[in-house]
N, C-alpha and C. Protein backbone atom coordinates (compact mmCIF):
# COMPACT_ATOMS: atom_id res chain seq x y z
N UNK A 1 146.87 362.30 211.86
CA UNK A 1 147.69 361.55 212.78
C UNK A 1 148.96 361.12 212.05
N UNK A 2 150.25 361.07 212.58
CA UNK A 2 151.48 360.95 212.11
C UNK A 2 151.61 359.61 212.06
N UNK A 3 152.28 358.73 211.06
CA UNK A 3 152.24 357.70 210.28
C UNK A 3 152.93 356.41 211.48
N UNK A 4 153.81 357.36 212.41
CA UNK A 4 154.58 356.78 213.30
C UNK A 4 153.76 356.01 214.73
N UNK A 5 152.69 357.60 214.79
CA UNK A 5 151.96 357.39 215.97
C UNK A 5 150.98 356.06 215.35
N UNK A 6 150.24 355.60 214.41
CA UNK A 6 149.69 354.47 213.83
C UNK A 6 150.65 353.63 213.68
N UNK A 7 152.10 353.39 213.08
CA UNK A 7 152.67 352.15 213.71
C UNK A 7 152.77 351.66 214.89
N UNK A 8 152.89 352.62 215.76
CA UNK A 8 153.38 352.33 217.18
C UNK A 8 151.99 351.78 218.11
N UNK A 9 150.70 352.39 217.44
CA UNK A 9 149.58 352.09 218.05
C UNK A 9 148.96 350.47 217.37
N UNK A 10 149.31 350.38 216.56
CA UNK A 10 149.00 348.96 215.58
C UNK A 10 150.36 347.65 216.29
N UNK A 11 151.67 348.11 216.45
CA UNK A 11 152.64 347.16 217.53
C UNK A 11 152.07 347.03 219.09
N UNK A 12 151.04 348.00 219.12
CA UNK A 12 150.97 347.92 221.16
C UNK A 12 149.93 346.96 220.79
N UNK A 13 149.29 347.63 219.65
CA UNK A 13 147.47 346.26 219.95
C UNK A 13 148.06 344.67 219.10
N UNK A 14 149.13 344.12 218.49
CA UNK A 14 149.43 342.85 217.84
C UNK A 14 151.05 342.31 218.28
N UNK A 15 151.73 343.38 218.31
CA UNK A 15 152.93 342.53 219.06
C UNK A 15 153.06 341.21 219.88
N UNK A 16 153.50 340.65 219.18
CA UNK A 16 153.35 339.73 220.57
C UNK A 16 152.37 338.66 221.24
N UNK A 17 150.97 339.37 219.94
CA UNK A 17 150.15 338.60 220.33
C UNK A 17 149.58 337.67 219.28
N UNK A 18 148.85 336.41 219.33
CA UNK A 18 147.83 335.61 218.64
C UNK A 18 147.44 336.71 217.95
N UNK A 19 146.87 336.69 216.90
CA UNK A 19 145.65 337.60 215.61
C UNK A 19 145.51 336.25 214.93
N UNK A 20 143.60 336.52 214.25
CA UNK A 20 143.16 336.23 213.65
C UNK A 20 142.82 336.67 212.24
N UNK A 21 143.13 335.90 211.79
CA UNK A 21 142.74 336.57 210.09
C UNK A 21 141.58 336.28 209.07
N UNK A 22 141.01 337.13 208.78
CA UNK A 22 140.15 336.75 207.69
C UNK A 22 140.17 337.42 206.48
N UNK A 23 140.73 336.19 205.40
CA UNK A 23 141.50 336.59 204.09
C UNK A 23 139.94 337.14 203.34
N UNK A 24 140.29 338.43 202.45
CA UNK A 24 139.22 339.14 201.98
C UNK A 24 139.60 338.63 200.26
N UNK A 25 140.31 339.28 200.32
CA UNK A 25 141.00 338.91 198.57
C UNK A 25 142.40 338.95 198.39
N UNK A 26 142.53 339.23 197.29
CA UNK A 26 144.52 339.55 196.95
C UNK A 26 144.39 340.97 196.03
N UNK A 27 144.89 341.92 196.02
CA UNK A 27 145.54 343.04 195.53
C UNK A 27 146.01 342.52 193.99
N UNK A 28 146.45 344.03 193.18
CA UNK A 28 146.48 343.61 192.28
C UNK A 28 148.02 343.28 192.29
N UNK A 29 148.64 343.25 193.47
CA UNK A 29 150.35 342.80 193.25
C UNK A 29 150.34 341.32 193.98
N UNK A 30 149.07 341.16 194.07
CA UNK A 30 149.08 339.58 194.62
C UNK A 30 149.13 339.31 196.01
N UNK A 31 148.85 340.73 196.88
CA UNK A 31 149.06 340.83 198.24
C UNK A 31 148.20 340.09 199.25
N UNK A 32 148.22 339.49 199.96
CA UNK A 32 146.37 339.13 200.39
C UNK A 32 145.90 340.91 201.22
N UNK A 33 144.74 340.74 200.87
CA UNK A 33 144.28 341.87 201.78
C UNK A 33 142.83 340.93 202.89
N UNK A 34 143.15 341.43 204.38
CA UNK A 34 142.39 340.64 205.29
C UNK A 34 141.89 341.75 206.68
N UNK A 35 141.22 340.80 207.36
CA UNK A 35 140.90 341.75 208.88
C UNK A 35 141.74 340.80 209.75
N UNK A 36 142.05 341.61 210.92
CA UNK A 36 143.12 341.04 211.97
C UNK A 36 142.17 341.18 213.30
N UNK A 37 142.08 340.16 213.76
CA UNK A 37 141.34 339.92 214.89
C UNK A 37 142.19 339.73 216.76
N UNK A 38 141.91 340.35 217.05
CA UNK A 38 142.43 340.03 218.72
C UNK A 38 140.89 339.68 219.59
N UNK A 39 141.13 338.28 219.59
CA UNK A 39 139.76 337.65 220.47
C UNK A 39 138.22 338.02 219.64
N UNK A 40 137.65 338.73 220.17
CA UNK A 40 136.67 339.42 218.84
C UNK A 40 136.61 340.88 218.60
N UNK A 41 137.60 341.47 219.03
CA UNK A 41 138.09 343.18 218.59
C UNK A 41 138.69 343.03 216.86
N UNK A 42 138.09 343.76 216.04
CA UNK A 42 138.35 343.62 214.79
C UNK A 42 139.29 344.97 214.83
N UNK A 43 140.89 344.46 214.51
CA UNK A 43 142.22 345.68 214.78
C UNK A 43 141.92 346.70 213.91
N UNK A 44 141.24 346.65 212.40
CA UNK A 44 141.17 348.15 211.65
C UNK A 44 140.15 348.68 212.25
N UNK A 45 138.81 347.99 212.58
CA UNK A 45 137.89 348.77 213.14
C UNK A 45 138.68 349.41 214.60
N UNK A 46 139.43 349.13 215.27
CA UNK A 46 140.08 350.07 216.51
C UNK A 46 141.05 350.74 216.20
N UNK A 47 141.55 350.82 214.76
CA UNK A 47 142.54 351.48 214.21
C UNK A 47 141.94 352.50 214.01
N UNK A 48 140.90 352.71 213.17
CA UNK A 48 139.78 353.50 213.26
C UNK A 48 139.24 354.98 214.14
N UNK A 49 138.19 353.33 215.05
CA UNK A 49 138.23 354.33 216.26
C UNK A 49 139.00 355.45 216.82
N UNK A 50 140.36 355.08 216.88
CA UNK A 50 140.95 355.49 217.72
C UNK A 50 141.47 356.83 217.05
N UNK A 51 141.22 357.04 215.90
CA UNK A 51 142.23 358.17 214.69
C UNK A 51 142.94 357.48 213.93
N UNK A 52 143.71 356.34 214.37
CA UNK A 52 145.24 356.20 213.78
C UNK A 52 145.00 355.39 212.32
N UNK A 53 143.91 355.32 211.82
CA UNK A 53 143.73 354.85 210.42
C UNK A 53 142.54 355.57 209.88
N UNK A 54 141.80 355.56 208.56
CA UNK A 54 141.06 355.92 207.61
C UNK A 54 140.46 354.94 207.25
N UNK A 55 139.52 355.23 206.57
CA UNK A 55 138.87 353.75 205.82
C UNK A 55 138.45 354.81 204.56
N UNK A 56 138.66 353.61 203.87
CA UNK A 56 138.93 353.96 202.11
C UNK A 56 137.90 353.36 201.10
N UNK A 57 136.60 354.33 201.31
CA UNK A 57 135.68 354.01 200.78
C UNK A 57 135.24 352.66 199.73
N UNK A 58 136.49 353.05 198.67
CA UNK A 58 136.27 352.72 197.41
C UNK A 58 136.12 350.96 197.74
N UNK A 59 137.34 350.83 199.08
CA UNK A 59 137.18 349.53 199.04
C UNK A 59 136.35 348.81 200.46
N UNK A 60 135.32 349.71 201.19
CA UNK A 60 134.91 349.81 202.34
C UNK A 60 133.84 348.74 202.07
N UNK A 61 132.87 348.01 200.81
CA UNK A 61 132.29 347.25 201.01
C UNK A 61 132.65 345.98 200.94
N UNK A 62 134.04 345.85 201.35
CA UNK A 62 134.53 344.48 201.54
C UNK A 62 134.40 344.17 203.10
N UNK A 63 133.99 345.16 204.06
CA UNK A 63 134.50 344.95 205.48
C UNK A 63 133.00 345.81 205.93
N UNK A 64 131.54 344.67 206.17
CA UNK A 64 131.29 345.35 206.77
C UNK A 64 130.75 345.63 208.06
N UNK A 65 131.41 346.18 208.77
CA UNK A 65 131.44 346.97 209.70
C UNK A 65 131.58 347.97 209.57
N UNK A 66 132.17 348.57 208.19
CA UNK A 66 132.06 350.23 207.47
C UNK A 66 130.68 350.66 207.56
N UNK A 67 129.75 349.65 207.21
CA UNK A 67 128.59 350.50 206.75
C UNK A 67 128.16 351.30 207.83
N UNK A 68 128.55 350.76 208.71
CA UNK A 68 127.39 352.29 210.02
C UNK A 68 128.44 353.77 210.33
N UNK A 69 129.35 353.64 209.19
CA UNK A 69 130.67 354.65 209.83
C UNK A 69 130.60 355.87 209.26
């Protein structure tokens, strides 16, 4: 999936709207890394679903909802 079609699909599902966050850790550049919530739809898990993202093993047992994937 083209990098564009996942921005554009990640602005239709948070633009505009409330998200919830749940801070996981910080990166090693000090970034926070978290899950983004709309009501109780978890946004990477529908990023997912949908094609327009990957999930990246190495760091997949921070989030889980990976494990059944």
């Amino acid at each position: 999936m083209p990098a564009k079609a996942a921005r554009d699909r990640l602005r239709g599902l948070v633009l505009g709207k409330k998200v919830g966050i749940r801070r996981i850790t910080k990166d090693s550049y000090g970034r926070t890394v978290a899950e983004l919530f709309l009501g109780t739809i978890n946004v990477q898990q529908e990023m997912v679903a949908t094609g327009h993202a990957e999930i990246l093993w190495r760091y997949a047992y921070q989030c889980p909802w990976t494990e059944g994937q």
